[in-house]
Protein backbone atom coordinates (compact mmCIF):
# COMPACT_ATOMS: atom_id res chain seq x y z
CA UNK A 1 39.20 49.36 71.50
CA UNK A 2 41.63 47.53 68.94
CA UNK A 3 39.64 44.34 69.62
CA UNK A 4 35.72 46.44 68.92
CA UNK A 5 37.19 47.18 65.95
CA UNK A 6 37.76 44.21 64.85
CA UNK A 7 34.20 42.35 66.09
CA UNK A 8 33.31 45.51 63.79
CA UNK A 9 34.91 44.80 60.89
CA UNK A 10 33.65 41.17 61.66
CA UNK A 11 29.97 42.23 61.48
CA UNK A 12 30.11 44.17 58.02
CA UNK A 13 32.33 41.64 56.40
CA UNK A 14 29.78 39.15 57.54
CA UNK A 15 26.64 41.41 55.82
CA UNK A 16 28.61 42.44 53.10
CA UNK A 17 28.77 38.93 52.41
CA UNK A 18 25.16 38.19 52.98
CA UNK A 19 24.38 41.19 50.94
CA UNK A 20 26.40 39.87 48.25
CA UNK A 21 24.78 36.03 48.66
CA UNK A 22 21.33 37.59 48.68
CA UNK A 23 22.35 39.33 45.28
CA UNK A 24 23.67 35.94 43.17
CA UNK A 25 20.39 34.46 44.90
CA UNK A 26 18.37 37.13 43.30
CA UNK A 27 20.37 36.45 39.96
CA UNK A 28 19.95 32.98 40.21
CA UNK A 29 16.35 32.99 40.90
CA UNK A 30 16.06 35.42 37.82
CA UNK A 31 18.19 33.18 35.46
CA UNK A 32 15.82 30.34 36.95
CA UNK A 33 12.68 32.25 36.21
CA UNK A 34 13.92 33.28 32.52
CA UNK A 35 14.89 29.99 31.75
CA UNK A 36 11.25 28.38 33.39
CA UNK A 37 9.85 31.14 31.39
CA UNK A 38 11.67 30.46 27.90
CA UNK A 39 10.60 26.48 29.01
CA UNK A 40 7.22 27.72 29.14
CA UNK A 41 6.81 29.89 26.19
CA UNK A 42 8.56 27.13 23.97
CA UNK A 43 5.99 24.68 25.76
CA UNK A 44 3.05 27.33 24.69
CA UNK A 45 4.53 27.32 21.45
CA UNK A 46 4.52 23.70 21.08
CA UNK A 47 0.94 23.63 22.19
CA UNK A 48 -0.22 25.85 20.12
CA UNK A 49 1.20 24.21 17.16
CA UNK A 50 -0.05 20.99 18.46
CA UNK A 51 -3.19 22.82 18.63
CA UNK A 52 -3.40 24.25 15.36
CA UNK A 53 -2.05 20.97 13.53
CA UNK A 54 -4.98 19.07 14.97
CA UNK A 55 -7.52 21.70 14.39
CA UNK A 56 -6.78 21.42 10.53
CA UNK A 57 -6.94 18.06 10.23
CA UNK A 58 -10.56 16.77 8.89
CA UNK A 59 -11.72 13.18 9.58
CA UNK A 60 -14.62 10.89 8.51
CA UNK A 61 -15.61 8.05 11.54
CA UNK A 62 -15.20 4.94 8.74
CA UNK A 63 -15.81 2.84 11.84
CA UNK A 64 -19.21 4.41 13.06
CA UNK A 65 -20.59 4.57 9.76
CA UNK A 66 -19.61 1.21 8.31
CA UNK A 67 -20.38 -1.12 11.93
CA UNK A 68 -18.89 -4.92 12.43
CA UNK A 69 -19.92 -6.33 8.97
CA UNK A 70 -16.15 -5.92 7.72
CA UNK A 71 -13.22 -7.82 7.25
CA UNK A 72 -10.99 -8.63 9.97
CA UNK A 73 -8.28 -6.51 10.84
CA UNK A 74 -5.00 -8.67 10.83
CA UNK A 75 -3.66 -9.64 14.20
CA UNK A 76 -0.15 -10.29 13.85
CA UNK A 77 0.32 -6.17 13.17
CA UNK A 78 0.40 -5.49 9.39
CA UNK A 79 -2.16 -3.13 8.71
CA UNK A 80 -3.23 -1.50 5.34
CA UNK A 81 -4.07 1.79 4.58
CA UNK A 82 -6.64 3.05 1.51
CA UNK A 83 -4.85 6.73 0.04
CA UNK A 84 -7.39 8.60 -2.17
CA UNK A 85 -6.85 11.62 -4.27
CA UNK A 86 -9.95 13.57 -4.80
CA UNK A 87 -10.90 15.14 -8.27
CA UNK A 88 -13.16 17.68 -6.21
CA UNK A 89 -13.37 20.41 -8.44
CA UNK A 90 -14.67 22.58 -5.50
CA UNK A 91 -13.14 26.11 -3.98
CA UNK A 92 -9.48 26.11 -4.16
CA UNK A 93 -9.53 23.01 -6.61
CA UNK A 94 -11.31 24.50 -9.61
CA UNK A 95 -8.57 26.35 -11.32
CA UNK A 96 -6.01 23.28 -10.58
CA UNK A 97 -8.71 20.83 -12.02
CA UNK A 98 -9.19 20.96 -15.20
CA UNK A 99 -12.03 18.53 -17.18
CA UNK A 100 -15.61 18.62 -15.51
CA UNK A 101 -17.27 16.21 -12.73
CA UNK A 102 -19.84 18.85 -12.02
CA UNK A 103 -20.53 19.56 -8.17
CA UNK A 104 -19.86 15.98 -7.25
CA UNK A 105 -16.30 14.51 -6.58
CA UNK A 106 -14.43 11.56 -7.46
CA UNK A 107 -11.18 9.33 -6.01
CA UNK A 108 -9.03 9.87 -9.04
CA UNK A 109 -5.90 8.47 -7.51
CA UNK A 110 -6.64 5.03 -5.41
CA UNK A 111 -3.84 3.13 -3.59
CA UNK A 112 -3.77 0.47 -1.02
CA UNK A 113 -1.03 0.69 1.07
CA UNK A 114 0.07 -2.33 3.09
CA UNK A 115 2.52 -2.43 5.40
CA UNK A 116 3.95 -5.50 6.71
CA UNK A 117 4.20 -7.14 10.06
CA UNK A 118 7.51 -5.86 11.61
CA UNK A 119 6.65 -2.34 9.96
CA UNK A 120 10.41 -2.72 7.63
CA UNK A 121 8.94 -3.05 4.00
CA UNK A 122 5.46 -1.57 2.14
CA UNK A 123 3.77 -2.41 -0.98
CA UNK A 124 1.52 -0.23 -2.63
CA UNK A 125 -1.31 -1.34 -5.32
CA UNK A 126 -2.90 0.97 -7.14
CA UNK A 127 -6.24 0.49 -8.56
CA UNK A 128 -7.26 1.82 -11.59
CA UNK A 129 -9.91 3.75 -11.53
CA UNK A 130 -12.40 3.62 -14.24
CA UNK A 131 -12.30 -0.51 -12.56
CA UNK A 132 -15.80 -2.27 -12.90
CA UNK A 133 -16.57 -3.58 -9.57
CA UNK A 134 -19.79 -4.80 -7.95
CA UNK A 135 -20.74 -1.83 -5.53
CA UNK A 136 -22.08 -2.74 -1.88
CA UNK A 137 -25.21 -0.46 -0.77
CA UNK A 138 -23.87 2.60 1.37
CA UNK A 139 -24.83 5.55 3.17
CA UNK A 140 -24.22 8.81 1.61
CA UNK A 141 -22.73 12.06 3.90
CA UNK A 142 -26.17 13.61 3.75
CA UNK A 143 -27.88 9.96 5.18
CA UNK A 144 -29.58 9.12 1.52
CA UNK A 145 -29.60 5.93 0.83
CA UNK A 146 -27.23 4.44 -2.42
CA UNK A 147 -28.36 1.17 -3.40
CA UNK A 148 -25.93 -1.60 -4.33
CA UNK A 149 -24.76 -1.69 -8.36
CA UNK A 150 -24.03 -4.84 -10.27
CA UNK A 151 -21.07 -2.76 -12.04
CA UNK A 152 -20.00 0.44 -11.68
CA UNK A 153 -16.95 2.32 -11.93
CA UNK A 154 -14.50 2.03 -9.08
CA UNK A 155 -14.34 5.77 -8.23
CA UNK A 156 -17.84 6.27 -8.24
CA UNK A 157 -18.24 4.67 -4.97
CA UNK A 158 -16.66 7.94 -3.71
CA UNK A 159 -18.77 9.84 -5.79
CA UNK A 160 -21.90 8.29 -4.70
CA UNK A 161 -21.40 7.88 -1.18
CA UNK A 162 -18.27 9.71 0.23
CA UNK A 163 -15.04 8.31 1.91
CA UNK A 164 -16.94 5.42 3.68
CA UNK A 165 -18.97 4.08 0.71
CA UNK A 166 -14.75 4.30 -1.33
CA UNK A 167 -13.87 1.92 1.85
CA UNK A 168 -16.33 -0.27 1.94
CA UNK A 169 -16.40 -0.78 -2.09
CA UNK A 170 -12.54 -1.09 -1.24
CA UNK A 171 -13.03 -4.00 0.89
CA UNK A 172 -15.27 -6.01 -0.94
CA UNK A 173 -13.17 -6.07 -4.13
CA UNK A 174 -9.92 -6.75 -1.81
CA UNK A 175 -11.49 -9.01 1.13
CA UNK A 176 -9.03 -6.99 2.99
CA UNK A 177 -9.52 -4.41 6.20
CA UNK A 178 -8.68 -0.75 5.31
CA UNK A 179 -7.15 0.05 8.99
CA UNK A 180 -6.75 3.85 8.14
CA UNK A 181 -8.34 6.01 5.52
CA UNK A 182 -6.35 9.12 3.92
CA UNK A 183 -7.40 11.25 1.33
CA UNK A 184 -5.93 14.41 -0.49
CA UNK A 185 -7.01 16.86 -2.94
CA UNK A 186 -5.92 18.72 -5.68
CA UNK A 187 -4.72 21.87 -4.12
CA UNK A 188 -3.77 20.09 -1.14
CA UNK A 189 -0.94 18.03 -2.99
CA UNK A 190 -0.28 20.54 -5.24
CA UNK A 191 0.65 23.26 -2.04
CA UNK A 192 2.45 20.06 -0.16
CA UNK A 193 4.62 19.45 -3.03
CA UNK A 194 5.87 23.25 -2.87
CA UNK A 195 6.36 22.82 1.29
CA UNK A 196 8.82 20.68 0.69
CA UNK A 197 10.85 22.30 -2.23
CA UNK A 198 9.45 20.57 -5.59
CA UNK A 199 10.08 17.09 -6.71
CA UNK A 200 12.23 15.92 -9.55
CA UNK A 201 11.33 13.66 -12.43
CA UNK A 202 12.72 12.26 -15.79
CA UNK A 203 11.18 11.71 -18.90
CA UNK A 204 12.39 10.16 -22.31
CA UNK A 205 10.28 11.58 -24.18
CA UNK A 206 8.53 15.44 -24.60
CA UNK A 207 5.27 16.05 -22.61
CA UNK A 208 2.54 18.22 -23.89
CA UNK A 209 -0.62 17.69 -22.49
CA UNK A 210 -3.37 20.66 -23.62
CA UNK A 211 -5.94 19.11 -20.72
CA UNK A 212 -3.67 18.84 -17.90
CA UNK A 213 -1.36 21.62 -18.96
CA UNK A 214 1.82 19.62 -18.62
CA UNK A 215 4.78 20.64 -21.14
CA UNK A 216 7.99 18.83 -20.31
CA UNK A 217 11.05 18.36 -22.95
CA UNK A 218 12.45 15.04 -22.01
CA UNK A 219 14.80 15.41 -19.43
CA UNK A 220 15.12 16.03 -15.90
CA UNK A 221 12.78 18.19 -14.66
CA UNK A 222 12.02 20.04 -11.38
CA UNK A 223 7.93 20.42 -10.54
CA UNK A 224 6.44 22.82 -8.69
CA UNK A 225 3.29 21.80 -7.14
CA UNK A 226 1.28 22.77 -9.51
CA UNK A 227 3.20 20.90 -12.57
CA UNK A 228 3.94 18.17 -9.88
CA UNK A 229 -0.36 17.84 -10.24
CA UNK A 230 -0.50 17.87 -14.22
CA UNK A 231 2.30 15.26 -13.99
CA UNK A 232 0.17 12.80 -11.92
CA UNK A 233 -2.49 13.97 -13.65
CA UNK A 234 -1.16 13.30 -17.48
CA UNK A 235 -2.61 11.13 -20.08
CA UNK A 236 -3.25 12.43 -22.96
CA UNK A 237 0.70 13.93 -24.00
CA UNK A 238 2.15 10.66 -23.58
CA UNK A 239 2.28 7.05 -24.97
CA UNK A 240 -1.34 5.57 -25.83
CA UNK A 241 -3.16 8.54 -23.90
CA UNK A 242 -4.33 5.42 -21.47
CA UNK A 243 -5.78 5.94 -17.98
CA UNK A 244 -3.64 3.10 -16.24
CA UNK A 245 -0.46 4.60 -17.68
CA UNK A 246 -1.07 7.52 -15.60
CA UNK A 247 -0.90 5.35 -12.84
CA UNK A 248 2.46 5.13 -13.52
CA UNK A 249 3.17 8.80 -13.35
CA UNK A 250 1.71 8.58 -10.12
CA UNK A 251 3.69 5.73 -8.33
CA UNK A 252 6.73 7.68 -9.32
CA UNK A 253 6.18 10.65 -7.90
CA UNK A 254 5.18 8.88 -4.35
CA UNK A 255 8.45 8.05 -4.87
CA UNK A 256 10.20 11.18 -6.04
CA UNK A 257 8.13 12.90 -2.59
CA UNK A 258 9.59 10.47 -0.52
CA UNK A 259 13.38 10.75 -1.92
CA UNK A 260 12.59 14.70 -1.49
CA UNK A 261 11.72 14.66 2.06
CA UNK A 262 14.41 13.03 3.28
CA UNK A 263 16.69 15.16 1.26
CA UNK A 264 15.59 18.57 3.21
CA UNK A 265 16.61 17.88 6.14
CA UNK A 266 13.18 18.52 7.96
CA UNK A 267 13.65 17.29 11.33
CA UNK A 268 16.39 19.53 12.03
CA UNK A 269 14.76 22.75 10.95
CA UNK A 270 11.75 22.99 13.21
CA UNK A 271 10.33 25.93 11.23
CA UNK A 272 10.18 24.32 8.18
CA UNK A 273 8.82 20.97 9.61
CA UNK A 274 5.88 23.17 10.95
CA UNK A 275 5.49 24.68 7.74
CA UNK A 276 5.16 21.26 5.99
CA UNK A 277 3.56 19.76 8.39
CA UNK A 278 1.35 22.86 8.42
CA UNK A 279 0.57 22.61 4.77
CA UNK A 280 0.00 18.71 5.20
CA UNK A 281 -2.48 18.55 7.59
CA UNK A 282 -4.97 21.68 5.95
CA UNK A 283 -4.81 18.96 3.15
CA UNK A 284 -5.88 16.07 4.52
CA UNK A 285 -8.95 14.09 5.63
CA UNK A 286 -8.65 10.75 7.39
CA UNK A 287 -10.79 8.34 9.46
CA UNK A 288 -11.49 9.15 12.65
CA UNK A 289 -8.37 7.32 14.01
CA UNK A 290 -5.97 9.41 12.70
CA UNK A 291 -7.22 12.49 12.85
CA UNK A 292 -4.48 13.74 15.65
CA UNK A 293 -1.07 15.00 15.35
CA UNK A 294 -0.05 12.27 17.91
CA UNK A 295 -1.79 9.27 16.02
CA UNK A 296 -0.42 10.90 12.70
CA UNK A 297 2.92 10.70 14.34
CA UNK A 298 2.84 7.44 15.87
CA UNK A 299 1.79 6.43 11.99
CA UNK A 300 5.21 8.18 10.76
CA UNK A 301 7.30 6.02 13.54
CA UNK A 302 6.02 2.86 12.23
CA UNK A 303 6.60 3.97 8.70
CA UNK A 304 10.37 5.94 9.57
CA UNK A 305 12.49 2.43 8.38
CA UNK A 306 10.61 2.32 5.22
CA UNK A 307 11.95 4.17 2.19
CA UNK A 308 11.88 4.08 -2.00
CA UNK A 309 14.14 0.37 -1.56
CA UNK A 310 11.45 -1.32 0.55
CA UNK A 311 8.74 -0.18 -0.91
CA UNK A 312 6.89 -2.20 -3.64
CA UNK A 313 4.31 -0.65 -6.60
CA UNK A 314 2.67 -2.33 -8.87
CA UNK A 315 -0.51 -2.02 -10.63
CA UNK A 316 -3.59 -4.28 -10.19
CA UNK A 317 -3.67 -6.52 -12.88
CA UNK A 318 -6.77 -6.04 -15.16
CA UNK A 319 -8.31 -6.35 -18.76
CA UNK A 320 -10.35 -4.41 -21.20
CA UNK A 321 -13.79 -4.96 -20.10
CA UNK A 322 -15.96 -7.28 -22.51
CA UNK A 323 -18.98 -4.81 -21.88
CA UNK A 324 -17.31 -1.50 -22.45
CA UNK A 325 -13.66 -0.66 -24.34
CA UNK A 326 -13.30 2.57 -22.18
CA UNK A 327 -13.50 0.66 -18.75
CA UNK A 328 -11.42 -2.68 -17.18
CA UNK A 329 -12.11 -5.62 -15.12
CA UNK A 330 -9.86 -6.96 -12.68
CA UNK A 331 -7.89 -10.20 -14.74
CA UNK A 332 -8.31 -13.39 -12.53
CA UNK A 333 -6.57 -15.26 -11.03
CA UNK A 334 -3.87 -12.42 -10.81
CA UNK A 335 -5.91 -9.80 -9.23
CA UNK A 336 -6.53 -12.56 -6.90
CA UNK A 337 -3.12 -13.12 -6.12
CA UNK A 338 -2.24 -9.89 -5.48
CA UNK A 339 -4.71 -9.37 -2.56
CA UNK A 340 -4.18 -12.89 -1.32
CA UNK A 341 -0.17 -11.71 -0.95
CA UNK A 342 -1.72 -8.71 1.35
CA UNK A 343 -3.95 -11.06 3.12
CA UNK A 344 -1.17 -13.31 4.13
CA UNK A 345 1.64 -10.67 4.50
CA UNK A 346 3.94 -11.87 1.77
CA UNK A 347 6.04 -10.10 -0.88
CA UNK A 348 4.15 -9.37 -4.25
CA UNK A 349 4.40 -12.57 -6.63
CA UNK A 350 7.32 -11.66 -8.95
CA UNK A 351 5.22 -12.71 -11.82
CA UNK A 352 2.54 -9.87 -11.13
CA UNK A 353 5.99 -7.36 -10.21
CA UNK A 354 7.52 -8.45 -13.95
CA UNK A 355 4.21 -7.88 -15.59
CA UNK A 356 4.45 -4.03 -14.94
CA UNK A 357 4.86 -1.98 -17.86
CA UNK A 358 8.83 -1.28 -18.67
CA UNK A 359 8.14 1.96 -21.07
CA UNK A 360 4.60 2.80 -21.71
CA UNK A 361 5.53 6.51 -22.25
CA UNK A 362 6.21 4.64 -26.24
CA UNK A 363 3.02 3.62 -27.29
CA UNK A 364 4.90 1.05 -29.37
CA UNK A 365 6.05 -0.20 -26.53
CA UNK A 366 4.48 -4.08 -25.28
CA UNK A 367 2.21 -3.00 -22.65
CA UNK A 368 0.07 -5.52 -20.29
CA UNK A 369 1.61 -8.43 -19.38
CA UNK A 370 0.03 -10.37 -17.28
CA UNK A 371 -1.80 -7.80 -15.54
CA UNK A 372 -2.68 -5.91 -18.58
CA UNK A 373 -1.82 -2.44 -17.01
CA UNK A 374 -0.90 -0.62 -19.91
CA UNK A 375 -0.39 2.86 -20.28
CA UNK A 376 1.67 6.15 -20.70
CA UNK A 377 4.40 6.22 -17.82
CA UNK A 378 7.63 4.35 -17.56
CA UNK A 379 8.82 2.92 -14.11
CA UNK A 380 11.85 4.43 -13.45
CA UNK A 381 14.28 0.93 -12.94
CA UNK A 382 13.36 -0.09 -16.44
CA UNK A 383 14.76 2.59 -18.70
CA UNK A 384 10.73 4.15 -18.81
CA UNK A 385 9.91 7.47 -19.88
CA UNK A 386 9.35 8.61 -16.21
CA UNK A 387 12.77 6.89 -14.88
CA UNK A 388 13.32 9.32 -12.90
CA UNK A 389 10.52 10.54 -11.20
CA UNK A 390 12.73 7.81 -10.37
CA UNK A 391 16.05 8.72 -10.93
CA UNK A 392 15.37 11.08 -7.99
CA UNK A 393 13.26 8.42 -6.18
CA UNK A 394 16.41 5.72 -6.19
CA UNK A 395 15.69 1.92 -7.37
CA UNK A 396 12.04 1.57 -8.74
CA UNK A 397 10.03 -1.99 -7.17
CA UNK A 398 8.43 -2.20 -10.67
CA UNK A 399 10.74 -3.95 -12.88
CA UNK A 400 10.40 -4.56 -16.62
CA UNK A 401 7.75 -6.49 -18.05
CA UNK A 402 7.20 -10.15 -19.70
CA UNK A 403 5.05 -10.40 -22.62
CA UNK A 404 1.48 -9.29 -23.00
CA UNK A 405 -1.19 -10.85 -22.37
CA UNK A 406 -3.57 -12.66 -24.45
CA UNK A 407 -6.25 -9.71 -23.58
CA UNK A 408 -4.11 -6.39 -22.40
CA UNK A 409 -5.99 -3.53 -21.57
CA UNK A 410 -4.03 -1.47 -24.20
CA UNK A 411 -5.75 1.47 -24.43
CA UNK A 412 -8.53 1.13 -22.14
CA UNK A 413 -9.75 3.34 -19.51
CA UNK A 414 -9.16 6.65 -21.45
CA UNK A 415 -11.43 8.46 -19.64
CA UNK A 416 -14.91 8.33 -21.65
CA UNK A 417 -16.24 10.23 -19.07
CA UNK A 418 -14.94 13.06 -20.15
CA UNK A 419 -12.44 14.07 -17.37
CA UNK A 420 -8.87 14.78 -17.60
């Protein structure tokens, strides 16, 4: 009896025990299921921001519609990039605009972007943009043919005949290949300057501009996206009201954006790295190559060891035009050197670097050099009225300038056009 007792009490401690095994199996397969679930719902999540990132994202096929007769793209993996800003005054843009380019569109804001061979240092030239160039023949967007002009305006090639037309004008005044293609407009920098928190600039000198609506006291300032615009924008409130010294403006606040990225921390806040990121790509058009979250991420990776100290600005060196006091012409044989120093992946000539202008904010200031870029906007290194667009941007790669040259395009450019 004593020992059917105990066979007994066997049995039950043996189910009790496969009871309680089936139970932590159950658990465990839950746990294992919630966790494969939260692995998939971050995973959907992921996707669909992959998804929508790439959906906003518009692209132009520069390739398709511009064939083999190009330049060659470097092979030892420098490549160069051509960053527009469009002066669309279209939708959104209108009440950001200001000035008038009817219902056509211009690149107000021109940059080639080259970045060298082991992907460690960039330089940046901008190109001013009321430039007399000889225009190639392109295709407009609608398929209407543009015929090729003797000299016309650098941003009118945009005008005329959309992003590809801008490239291809691009490439025959550089002799370089524009690998990538990236263009922003108005409202699109102005709301990507507010995704990331503002941007911080310094002025010597008071800025009131009536036709961008920039009013500054000298200082360090904090934009907003929309005052971040006017700033880039600005010609008129400071210095010699010249075109080209806005240029200035602009290369400091590339550089105030990039010293503001890195100082929010966005890649460990996922939610506001969407947001940005978000903002960034509803603002953008690129070629056809880029027009992906992945290959606009790959493009980051190569650019991640490049920041304010390795990157260079400068201006490209021109002179009033004979033919026109409102317009410029590139100044040989600097201009020359300056895309020859792309062409053979070597640092800008530190003659064309010194020739930047140290203070045009102070239209008394020597402007020129031996570029001739004169203008309204301090580089930030030199004691300039925008120092700090560079104060916030760290060391400036547009040191002070030597004297002017013989023919400096002091006052040229100012917009006879009639924009802002």
């Amino acid at each position: 009896m004593a020992e059917e007792q105990q066979h007994a009490s066997r049995r039950e401690r043996r189910a009790a025990h496969r009871r309680a095994r089936s139970r932590r199996a159950r658990v465990l397969r839950i746990v294992a299921f919630t966790l494969a679930g939260l692995v998939l719902a971050g995973a959907g999540a992921a996707g669909y921001a992959y998804w929508r990132l790439n959906a906003n994202i518009k692209s132009v096929d520069i390739d398709g519609q511009l064939g083999s007769g190009r330049p060659s793209a470097a092979n030892n993996g420098s490549f160069n990039v051509l960053v527009l800003g469009s002066d669309s005054r279209g939708g959104a843009n209108s009440s950001l605009a200001g000035g008038d380019t009817g219902d056509t569109a211009r690149s107000d804001t021109a940059m080639v972007v080259h970045v060298n061979q082991g992907h460690s240092a960039g330089t940046v030239v901008s190109i001013p943009r009321d430039t007399l160039v000889a225009r190639p023949a392109c295709t407009a967007p609608n398929g209407t043919a543009v015929p090729a002009v003797r000299s016309a305006m650098f941003n009118s090639a945009y005008e005329v005949g959309g992003a590809a037309c801008a490239v291809k004008t691009t490439e025959q005044l550089t002799g370089l290949r524009m690998d990538h293609y990236i263009e922003i407009d108005f409202s699109g920098f102005a709301n990507f300057v507010n995704a990331i928190g503002g941007a911080s600039v310094t002025t010597t000198v008071n800025i009131n501009d009536k036709d961008s609506g920039l009013v500054l006291k000298a200082g360090t300032n904090h934009l907003n996206g929309d005052q971040a615009l006017a700033f880039v924008r600005t010609r008129h409130g400071v210095g010699d009201g010249s075109d080209l010294g806005r240029i200035e403006l602009q290369k400091q606040m590339v550089k105030s954006i990039m010293q503001q990225v890195n100082s929010i921390g966005l890649f460990g806040n996922p939610a506001k790295l969407f947001s940005v990121a978000d903002t960034l790509t509803r603002s953008i058009t690129t070629d056809s190559a880029l027009a992906s979250v992945s290959a606009l991420t790959s493009l980051g990776q190569e650019l991640k060891g490049i920041g304010t100290d390795q990157l260079t600005m400068v201006t490209l060196p021109v002179v009033t035009a004979p033919t026109d006091p409102n317009r410029v012409v590139p100044l040989n044989p600097q201009s020359g050197q300056v895309w020859d120093a792309l062409r053979t992946d070597r640092p800008m000539p530190a003659a064309i670097v010194s020739s930047q202008p140290s203070n045009p904010a102070d239209p008394r200031s020597p402007v020129g050099g031996t570029g001739g870029t004169g203008g309204t906007a301090g580089t930030g290194s030199t004691g300039g009225a925008t120092q700090g667009a560079t104060a916030a941007a760290g060391s400036a790669a547009t040191p002070a300038g030597a004297p002017a040259a013989s023919a400096p395009a002091t006052g040229a450019a100012q917009g006879a056009d009639g924009d802002s």
